[in-house]
Every structure is written in structure tokens, then in C-alpha cells.
C-alpha atoms as a PDB file:
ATOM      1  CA  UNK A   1     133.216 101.746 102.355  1.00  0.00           C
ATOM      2  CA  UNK A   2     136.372 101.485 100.144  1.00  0.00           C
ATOM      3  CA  UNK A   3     137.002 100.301  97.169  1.00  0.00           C
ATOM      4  CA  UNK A   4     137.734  96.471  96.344  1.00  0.00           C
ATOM      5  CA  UNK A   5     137.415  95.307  92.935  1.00  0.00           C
ATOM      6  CA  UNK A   6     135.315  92.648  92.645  1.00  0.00           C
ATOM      7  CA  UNK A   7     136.584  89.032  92.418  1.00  0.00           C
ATOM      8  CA  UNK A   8     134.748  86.103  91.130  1.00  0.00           C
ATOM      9  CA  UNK A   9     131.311  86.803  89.690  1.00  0.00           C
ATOM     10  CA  UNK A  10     132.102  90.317  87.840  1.00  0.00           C
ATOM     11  CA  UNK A  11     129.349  90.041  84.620  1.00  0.00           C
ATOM     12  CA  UNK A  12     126.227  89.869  87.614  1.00  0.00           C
ATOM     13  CA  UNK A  13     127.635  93.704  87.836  1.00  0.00           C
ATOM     14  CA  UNK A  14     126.633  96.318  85.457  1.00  0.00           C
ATOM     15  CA  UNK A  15     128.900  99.220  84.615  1.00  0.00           C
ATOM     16  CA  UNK A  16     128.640 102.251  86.359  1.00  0.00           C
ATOM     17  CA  UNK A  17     126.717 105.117  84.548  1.00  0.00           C
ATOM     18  CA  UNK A  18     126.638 108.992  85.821  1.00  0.00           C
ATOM     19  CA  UNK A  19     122.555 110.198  84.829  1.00  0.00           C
ATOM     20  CA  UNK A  20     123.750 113.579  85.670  1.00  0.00           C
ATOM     21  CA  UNK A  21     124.217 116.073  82.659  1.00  0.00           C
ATOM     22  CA  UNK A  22     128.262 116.257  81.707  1.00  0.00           C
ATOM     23  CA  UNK A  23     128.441 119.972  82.505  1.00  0.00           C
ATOM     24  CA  UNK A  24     126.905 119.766  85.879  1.00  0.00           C
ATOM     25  CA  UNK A  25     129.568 120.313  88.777  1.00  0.00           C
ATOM     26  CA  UNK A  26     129.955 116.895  90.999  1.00  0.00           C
ATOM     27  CA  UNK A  27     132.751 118.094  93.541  1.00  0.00           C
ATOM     28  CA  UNK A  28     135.636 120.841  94.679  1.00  0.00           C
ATOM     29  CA  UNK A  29     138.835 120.987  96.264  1.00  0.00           C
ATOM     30  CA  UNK A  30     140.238 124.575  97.255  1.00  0.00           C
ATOM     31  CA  UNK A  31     139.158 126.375  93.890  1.00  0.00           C
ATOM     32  CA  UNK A  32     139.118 123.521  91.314  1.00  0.00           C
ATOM     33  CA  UNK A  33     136.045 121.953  90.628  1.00  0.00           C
ATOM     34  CA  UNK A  34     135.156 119.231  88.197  1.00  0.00           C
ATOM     35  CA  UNK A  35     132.462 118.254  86.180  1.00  0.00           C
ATOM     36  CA  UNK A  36     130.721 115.474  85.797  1.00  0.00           C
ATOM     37  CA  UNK A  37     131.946 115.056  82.082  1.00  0.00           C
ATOM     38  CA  UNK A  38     135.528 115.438  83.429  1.00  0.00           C
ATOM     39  CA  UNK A  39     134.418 112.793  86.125  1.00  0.00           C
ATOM     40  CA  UNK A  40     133.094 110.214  83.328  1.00  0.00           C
ATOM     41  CA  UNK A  41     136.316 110.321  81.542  1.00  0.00           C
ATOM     42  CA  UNK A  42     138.189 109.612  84.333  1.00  0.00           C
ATOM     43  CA  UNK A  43     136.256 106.478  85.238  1.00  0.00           C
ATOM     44  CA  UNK A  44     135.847 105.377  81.475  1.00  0.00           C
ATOM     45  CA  UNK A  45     140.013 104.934  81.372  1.00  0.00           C
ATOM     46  CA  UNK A  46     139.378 102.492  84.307  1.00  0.00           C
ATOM     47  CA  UNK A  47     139.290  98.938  83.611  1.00  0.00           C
ATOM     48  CA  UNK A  48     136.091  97.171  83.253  1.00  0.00           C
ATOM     49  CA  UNK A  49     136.151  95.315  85.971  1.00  0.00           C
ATOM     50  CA  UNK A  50     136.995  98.269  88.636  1.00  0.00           C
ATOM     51  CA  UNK A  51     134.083 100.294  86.526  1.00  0.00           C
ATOM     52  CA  UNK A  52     132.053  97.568  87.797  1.00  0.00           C
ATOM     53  CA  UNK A  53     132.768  97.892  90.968  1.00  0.00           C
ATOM     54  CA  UNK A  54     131.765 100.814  91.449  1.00  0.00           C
ATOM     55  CA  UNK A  55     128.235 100.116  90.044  1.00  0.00           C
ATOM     56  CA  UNK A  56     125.423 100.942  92.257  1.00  0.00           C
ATOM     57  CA  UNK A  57     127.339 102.496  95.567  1.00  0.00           C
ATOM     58  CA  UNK A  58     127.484 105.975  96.031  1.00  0.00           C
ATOM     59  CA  UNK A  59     129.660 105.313  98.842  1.00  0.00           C
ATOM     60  CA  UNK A  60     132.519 103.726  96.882  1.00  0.00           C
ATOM     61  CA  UNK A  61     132.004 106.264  93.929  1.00  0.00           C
ATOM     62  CA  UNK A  62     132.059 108.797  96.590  1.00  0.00           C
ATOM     63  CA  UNK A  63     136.052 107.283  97.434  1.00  0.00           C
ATOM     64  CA  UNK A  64     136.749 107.767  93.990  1.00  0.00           C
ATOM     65  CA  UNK A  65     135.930 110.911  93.341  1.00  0.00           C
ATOM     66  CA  UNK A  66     137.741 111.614  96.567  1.00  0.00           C
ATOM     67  CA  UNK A  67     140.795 110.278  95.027  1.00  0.00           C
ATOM     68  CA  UNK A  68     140.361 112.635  92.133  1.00  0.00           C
ATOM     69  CA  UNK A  69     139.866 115.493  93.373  1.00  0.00           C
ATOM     70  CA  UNK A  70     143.619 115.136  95.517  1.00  0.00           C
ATOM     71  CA  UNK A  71     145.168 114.405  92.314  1.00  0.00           C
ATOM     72  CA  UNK A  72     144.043 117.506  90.815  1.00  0.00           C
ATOM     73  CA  UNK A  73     144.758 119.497  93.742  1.00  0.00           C
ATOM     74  CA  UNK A  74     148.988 117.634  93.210  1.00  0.00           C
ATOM     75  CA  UNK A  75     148.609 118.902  89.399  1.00  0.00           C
ATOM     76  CA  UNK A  76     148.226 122.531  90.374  1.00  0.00           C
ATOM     77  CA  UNK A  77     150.358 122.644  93.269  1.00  0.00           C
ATOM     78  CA  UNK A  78     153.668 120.747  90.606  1.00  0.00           C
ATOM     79  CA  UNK A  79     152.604 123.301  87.799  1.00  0.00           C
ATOM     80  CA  UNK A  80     152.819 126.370  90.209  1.00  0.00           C
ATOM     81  CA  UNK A  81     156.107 125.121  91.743  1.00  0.00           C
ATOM     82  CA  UNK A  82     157.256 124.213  88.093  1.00  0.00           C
ATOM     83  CA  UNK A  83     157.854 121.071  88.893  1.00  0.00           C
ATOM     84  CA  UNK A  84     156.761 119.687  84.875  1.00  0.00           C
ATOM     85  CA  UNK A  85     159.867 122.440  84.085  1.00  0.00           C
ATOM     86  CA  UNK A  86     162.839 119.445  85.590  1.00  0.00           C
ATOM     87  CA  UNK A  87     164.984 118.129  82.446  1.00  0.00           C
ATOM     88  CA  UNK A  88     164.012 114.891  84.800  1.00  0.00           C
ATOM     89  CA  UNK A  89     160.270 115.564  85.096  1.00  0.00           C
ATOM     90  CA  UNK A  90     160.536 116.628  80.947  1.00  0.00           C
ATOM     91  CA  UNK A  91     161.839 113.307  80.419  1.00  0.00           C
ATOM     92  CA  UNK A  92     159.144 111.147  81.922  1.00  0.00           C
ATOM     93  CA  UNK A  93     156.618 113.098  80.770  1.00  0.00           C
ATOM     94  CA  UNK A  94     157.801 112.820  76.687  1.00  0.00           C
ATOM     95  CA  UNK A  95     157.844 108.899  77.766  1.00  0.00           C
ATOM     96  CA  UNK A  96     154.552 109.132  78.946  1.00  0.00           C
ATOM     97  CA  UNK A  97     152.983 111.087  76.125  1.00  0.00           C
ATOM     98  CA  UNK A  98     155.013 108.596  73.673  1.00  0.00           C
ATOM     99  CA  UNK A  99     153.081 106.336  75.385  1.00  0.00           C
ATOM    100  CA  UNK A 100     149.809 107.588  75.106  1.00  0.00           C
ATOM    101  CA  UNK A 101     149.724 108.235  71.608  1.00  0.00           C
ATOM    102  CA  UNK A 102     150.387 104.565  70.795  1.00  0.00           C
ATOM    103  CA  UNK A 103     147.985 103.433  73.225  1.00  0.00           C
ATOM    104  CA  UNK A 104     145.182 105.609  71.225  1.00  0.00           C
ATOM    105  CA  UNK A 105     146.808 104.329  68.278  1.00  0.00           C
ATOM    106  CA  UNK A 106     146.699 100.857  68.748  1.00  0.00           C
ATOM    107  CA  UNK A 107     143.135 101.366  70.015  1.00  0.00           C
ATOM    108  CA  UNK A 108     141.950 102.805  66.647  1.00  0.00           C
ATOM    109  CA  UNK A 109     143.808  99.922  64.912  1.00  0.00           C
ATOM    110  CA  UNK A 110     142.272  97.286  66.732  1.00  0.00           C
ATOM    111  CA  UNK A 111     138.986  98.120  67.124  1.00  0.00           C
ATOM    112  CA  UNK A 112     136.380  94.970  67.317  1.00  0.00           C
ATOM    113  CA  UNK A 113     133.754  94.927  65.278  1.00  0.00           C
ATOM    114  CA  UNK A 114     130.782  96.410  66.070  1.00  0.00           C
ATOM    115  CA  UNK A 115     128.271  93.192  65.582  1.00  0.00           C
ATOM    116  CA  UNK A 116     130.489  91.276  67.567  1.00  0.00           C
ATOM    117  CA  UNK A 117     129.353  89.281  69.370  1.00  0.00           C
ATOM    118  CA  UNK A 118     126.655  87.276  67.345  1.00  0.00           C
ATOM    119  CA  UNK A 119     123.968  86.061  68.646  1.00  0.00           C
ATOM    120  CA  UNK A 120     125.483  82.480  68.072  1.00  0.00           C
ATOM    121  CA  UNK A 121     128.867  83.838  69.721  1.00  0.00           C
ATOM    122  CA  UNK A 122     126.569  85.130  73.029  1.00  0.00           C
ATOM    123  CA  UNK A 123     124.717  82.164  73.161  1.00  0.00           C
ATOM    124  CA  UNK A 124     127.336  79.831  73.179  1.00  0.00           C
ATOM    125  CA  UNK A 125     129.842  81.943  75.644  1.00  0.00           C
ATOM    126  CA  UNK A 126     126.791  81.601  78.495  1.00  0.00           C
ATOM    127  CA  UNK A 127     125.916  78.158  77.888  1.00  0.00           C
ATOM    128  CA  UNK A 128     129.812  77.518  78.325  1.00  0.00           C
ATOM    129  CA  UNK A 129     130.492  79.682  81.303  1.00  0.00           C
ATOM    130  CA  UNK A 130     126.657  79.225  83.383  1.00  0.00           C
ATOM    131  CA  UNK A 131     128.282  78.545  86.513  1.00  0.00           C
ATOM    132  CA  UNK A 132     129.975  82.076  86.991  1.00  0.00           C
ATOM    133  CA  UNK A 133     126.146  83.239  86.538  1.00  0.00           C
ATOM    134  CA  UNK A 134     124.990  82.230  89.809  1.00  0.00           C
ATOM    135  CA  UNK A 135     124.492  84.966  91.782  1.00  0.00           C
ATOM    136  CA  UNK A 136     126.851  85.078  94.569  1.00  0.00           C
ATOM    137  CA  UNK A 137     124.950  85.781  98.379  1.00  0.00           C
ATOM    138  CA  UNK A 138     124.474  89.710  99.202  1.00  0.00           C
ATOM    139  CA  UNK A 139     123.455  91.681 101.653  1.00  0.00           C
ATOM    140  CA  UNK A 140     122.672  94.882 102.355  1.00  0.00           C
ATOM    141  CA  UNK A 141     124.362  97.083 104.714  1.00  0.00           C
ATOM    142  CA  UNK A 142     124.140 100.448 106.585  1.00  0.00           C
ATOM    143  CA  UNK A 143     126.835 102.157 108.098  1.00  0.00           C
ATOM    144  CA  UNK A 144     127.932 105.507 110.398  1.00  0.00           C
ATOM    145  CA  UNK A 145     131.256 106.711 108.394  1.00  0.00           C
ATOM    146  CA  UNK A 146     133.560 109.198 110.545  1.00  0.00           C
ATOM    147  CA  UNK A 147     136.625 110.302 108.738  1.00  0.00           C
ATOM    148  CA  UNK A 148     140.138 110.365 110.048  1.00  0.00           C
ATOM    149  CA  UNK A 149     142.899 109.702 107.565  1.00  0.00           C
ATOM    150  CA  UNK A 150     145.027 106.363 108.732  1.00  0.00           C
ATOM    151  CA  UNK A 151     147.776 107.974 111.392  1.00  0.00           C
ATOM    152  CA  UNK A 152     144.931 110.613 112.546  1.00  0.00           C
ATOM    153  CA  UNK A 153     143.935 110.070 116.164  1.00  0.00           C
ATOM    154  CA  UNK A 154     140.340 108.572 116.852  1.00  0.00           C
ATOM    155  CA  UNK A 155     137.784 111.561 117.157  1.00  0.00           C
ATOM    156  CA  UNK A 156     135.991 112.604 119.665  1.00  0.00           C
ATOM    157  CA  UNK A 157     132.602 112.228 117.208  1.00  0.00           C
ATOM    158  CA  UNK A 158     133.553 108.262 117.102  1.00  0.00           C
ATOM    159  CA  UNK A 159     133.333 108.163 120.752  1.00  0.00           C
ATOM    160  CA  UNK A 160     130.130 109.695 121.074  1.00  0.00           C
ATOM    161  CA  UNK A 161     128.986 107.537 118.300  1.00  0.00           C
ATOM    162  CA  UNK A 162     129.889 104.231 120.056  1.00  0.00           C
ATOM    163  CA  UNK A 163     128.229 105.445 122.968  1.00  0.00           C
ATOM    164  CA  UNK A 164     124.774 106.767 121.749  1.00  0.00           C
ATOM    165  CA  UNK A 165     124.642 103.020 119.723  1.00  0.00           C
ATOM    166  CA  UNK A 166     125.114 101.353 122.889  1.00  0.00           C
ATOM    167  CA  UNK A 167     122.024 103.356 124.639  1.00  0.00           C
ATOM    168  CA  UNK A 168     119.023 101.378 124.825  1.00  0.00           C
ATOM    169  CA  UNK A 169     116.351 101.476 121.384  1.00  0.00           C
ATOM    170  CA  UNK A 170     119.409 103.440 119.964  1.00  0.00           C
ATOM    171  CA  UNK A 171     118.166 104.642 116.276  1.00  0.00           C
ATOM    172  CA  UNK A 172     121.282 103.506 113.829  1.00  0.00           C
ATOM    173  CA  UNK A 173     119.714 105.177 111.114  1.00  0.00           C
ATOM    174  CA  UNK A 174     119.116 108.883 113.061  1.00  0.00           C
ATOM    175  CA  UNK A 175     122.770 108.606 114.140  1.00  0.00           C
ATOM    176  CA  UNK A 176     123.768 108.021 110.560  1.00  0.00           C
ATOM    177  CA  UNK A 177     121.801 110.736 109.577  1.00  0.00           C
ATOM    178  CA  UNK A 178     123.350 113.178 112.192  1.00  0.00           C
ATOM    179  CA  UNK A 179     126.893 111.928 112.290  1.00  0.00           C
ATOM    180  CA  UNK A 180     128.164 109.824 109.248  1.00  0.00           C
ATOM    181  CA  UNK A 181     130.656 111.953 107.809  1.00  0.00           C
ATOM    182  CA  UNK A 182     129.734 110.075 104.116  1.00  0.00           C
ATOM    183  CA  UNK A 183     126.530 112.766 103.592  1.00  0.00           C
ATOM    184  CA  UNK A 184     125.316 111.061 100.357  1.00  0.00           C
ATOM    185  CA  UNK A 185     124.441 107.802 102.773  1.00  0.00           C
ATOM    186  CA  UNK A 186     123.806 109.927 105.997  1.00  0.00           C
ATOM    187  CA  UNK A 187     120.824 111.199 103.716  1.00  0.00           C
ATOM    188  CA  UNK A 188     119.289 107.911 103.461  1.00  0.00           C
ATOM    189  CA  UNK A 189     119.887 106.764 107.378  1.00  0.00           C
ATOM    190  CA  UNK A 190     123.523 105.499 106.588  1.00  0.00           C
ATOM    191  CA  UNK A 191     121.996 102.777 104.111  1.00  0.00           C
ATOM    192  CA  UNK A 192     124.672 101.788 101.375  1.00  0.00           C
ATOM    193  CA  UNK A 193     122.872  99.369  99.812  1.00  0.00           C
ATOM    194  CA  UNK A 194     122.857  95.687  98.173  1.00  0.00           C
ATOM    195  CA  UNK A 195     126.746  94.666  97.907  1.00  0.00           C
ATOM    196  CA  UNK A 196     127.999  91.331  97.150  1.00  0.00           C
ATOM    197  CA  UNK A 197     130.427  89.009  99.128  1.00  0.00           C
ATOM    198  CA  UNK A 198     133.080  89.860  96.507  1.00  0.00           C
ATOM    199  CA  UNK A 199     132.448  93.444  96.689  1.00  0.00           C
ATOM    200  CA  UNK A 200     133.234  93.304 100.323  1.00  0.00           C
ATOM    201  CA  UNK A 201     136.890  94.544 101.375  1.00  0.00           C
ATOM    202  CA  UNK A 202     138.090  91.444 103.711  1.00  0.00           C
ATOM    203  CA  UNK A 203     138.330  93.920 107.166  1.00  0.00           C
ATOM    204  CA  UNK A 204     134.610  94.180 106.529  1.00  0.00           C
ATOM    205  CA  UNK A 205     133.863  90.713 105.069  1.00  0.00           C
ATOM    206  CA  UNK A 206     135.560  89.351 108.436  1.00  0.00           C
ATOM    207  CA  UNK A 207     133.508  91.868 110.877  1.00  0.00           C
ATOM    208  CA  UNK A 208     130.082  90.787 109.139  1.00  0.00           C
ATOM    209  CA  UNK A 209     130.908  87.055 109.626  1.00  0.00           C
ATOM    210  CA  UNK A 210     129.828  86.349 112.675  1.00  0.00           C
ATOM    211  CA  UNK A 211     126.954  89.046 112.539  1.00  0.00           C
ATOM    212  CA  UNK A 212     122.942  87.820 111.960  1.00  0.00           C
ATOM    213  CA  UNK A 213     120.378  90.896 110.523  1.00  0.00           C
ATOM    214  CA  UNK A 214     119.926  93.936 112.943  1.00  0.00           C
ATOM    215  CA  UNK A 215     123.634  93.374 114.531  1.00  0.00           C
ATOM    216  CA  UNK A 216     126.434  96.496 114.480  1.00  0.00           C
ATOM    217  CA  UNK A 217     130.180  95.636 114.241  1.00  0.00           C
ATOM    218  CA  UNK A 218     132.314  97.845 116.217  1.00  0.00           C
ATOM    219  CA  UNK A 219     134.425 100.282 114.521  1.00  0.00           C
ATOM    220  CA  UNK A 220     136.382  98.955 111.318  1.00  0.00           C
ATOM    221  CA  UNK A 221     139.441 100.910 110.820  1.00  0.00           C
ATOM    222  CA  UNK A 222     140.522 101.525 107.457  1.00  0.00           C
ATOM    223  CA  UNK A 223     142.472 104.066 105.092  1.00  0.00           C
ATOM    224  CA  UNK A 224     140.250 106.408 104.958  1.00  0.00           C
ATOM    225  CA  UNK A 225     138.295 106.304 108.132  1.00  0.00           C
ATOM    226  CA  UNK A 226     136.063 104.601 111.065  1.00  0.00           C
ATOM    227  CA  UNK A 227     133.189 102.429 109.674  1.00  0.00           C
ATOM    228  CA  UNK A 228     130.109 101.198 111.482  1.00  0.00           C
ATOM    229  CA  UNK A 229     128.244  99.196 109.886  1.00  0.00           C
ATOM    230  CA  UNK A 230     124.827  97.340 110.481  1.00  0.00           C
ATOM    231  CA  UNK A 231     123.950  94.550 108.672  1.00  0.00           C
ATOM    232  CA  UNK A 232     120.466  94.715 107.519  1.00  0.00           C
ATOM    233  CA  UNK A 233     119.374  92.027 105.378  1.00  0.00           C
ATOM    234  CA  UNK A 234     121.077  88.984 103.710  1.00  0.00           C
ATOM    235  CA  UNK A 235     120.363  87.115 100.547  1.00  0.00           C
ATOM    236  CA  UNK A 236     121.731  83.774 100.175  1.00  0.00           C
ATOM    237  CA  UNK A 237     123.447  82.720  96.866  1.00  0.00           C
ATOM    238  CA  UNK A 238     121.594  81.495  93.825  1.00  0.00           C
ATOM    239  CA  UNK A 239     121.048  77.824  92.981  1.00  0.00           C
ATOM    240  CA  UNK A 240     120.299  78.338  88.942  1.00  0.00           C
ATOM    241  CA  UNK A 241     122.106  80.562  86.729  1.00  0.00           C
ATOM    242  CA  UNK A 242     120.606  84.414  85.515  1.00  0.00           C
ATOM    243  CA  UNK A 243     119.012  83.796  82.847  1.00  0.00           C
ATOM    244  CA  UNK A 244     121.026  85.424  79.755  1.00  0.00           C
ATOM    245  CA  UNK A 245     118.977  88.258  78.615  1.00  0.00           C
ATOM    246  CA  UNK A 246     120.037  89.586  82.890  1.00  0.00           C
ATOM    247  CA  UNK A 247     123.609  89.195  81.729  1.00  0.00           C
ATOM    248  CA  UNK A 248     123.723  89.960  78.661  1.00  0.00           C
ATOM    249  CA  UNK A 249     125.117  93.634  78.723  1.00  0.00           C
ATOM    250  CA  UNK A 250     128.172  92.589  80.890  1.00  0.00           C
ATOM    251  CA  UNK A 251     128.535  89.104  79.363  1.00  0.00           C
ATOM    252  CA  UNK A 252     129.022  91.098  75.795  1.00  0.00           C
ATOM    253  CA  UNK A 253     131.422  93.805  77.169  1.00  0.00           C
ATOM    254  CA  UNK A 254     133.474  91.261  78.781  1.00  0.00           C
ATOM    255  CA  UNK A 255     133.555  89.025  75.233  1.00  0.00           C
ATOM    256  CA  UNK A 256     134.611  92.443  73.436  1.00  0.00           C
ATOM    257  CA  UNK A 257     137.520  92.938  76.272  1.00  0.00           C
ATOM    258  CA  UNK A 258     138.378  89.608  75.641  1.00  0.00           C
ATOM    259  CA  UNK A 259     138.321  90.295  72.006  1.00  0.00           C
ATOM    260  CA  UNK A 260     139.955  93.514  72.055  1.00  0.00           C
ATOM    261  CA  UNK A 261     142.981  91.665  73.962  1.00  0.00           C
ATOM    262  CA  UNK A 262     142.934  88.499  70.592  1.00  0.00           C
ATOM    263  CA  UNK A 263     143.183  91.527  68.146  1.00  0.00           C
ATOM    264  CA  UNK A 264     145.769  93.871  69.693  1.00  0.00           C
ATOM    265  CA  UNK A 265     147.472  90.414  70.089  1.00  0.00           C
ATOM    266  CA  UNK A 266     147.273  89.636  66.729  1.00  0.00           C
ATOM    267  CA  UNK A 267     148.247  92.772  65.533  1.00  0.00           C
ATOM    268  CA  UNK A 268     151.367  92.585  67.161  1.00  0.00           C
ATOM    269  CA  UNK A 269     152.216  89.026  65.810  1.00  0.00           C
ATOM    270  CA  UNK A 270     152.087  90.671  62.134  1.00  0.00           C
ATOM    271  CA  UNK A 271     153.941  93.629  62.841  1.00  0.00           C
ATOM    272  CA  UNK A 272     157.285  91.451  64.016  1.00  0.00           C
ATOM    273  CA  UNK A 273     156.265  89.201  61.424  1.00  0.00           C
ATOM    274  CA  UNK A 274     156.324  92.425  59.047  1.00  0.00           C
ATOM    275  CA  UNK A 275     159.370  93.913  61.075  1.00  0.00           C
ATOM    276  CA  UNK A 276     161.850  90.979  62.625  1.00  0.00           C
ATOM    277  CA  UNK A 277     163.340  92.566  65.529  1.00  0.00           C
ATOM    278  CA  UNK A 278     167.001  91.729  65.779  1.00  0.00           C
ATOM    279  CA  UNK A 279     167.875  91.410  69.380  1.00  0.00           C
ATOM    280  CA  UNK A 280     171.256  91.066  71.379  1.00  0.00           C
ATOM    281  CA  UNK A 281     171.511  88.238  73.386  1.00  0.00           C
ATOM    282  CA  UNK A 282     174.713  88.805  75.085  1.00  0.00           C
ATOM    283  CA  UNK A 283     173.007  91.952  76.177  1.00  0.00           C
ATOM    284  CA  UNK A 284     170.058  90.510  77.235  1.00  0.00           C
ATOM    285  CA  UNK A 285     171.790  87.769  79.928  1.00  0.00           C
ATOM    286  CA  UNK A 286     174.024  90.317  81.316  1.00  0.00           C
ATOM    287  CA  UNK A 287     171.204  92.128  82.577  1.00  0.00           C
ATOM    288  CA  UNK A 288     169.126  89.454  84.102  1.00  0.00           C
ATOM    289  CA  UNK A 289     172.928  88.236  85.701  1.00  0.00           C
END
């Protein structure tokens, strides 16, 4: 299923952790290959919230490190065409490390302190926000993925698909298992797992609607493919808050974002106060004219 960063209730979501050892290879495109190390890095420049998404579904981490993988495929084929060699492409890419190195500068500059929060600060942050603890409804899902890029035509494999599911006692989970082109989830019968109702992207949100436990949408066309997916099991939305020590990981890495954001703030607001900046006005309303 693709990627949709969560809305609404993000701190119910841990952060997405690779158990794997750094060094051990987790995927290949032509002859590149990356690591999981190289992997981790990748997904620690993310923001929190997208990390987040991405806890718990293989599927979705799967899209990601789909993503990558293309991207490092474009690096090598602009370095063997020469493409960083452009006075252009030279340009944009001194602009880029310009702005790299202050972005790792400011980040050693306004680091948050490492007992923050307090106990007193934690405690006071949940009582204030309990509401956005209530866990939102989720259900769990299976589904048959068949790939075929957006502009592809439908395959063949999608049509036999639809037509084994329709056959009477037809086994979703065998059929994932022999034809879901996502092999991670065809492993365990096409099952992706528990998701929440903000995790869902809204093509699939709107084809579960209508859909009680045991039911099969038809297929769900997105970017990246043909999903068919079974909804297996539903659990409604809480009444009562998580208790804290359940939130507490992502309740204190969201109050040290937050902080992180006061301090670089803060930071800047003493450097102009430090360094005026003298602007030119004139300037300035002739190019918003």
C-alpha cells in the first residue's frame, strides 16, 4: 500500500526501527546495492512524522526503499553522463552543499538538552493534550499487490487474479501467496497488518467504507500498482486515553521536535539582534509588483 503520512493521532505511532545489522544488504537495482546502514540514514533525514508512518508495515517500507533504490540508479546514470560537470548543475549543487553545512551547523548549535523533557514537563504535556491519545479505530488488512507503473496497461496476472477470487471458497491468502507481486506480504498470505484510519491513503480509506470483515474491494488503482485488499478485522476507536507510560517514547520525541523548532527559533532572534540586517525596501516591493 503507499505511503500517506499519518494525520491526526501521530504519538499512538512509534518510530520505525531496522533490527537488521547496518552492514547487511536490504535491496539492488542493476549493480548497486545498499545496506541497511545506508538505508537507516536515509530514513533518519525524514521527518518524524513520515518516520512514523512507516512504523510497523513492511509494505509501505517496502515503497520506500523502492523509491531509493531509483534515486540511486538517477545518481549513477547523471555522474556517468557528467551531468554534476554543467556550470548550471555546479551552481546548484555549491547552493545545496552551502546549504547543508548550515543545516548541520545550526543542528549542533541548537541542540536540546538531553534531560529534556522532565518528568514535570511530560506529565503536564499529556495531561494537556489526552484527547489526541485516544486511539483512533484500526483494522487490519490483507491484500494481492500486482505491479504496473500508472500509464502501464492492466496485466494479464490481474485478470486471472479477479477471476480465481470470484471462484467459489476462493483462498485470498493462497492467491496472495502465489501472485502478490509485494513478496515480503505474499509470504505471510498477503496480510499487511494493523493500520490506522489515518494511515489509510483516501482511494483505500473510500474502498474499505462500505466493506464489513471477510469482504474484498475490487482492484484499487494507484501509482505504483493494482491493490486488492481484504479487510480482515476492525477495531473500533478508544473511549479513554493510552495511558502515558504507552506514549511516552513518541510524546517525548515530539516535545524535543517541538523544542528543537523554540531553540533554532531563538537562535535566530539573537543573531539579527547581534547582526541588524539592513534591507532595501524599494527592492523588496518591486519584486512582489
Amino acid at each position: 500500500m503507499k505511503m500517506m503520512w499519518v494525520l491526526g493521532v501521530l504519538l499512538l505511532l512509534p518510530v520505525v526501527s531496522l533490527a537488521a545489522s547496518d552492514g547487511e544488504p536490504i535491496g539492488r537495482i542493476g549493480d548497486t546495492e545498499i545496506s541497511t546502514g545506508e538505508l537507516r540514514a536515509y530514513l533518519d533525514q525524514l521527518p518524524q512524522q513520515q518516520r512514523a508512518a512507516l512504523s510497523g508495515d513492511p509494505a509501505l517500507l517496502s515503497q520506500v526503499i523502492h523509491v531509493y533504490l531509483a534515486e540511486r540508479m538517477a545518481l549513477k546514470e547523471a555522474k556517468a553522463r557528467k551531468f554534476d560537470e554543467r556550470p548550471e548543475v555546479k551552481v546548484s549543487l555549491e547552493k545545496a552543499r552551502e546549504h547543508a553545512l548550515t543545516e548541520l551547523y545550526l543542528r549542533s548549535v541548537t541542540k536540546v538538552p538531553a534531560d529534556f523533557p522532565s518528568e514535570a514537563e511530560l506529565q503536564s504535556a499529556y495531561e494537556a493534550n489526552k484527547a489526541a491519545f485516544v486511539a483512533p479505530r484500526q483494522i487490519r488488512l490483507a491484500q494481492i499487490f500486482v505491479s504496473a507503473p500508472r500509464g502501464s496497461k492492466a496485466s494479464s496476472k490481474l485478470d486471472e487474479v479477479q477471476e480465481k477470487l470470484k471462484a467459489r471458497g476462493a483462498d485470498f491468502s493462497a492467491l496472495a501467496r502465489d501472485y502478490s507481486d509485494n513478496k515480503p506480504e505474499a509470504a505471510k498470505g498477503g496480510e499487511i497488518g494493523w493500520l490506522a484510519d489515518p494511515q489509510l491513503l483516501p482511494a483505500i480509506a473510500q474502498a474499505l467504507s462500505t466493506l464489513s470483515p471477510g469482504m474484498v474491494t475490487a482492484p484499487i488503482r494507484l501509482d505504483d500498482g493494482w491493490h486488492i485488499v481484504k479487510l480482515l478485522e476492525i477495531k473500533a476507536a478508544g473511549t479513554q486515553p493510552l495511558p502515558l507510560a504507552e506514549v511516552r517514547k513518541s510524546l517525548v520525541e515530539q516535545m524535543r521536535n517541538q523544542k528543537a523548532i523554540e531553540v533554532r527559533q531563538a537562535y535566530f532572534t539573537d543573531l539579527l539582534r547581534q547582526h541588524p540586517p539592513v534591507l532595501n525596501e524599494l527592492a523588496i516591493s518591486r519584486l512582489v509588483q
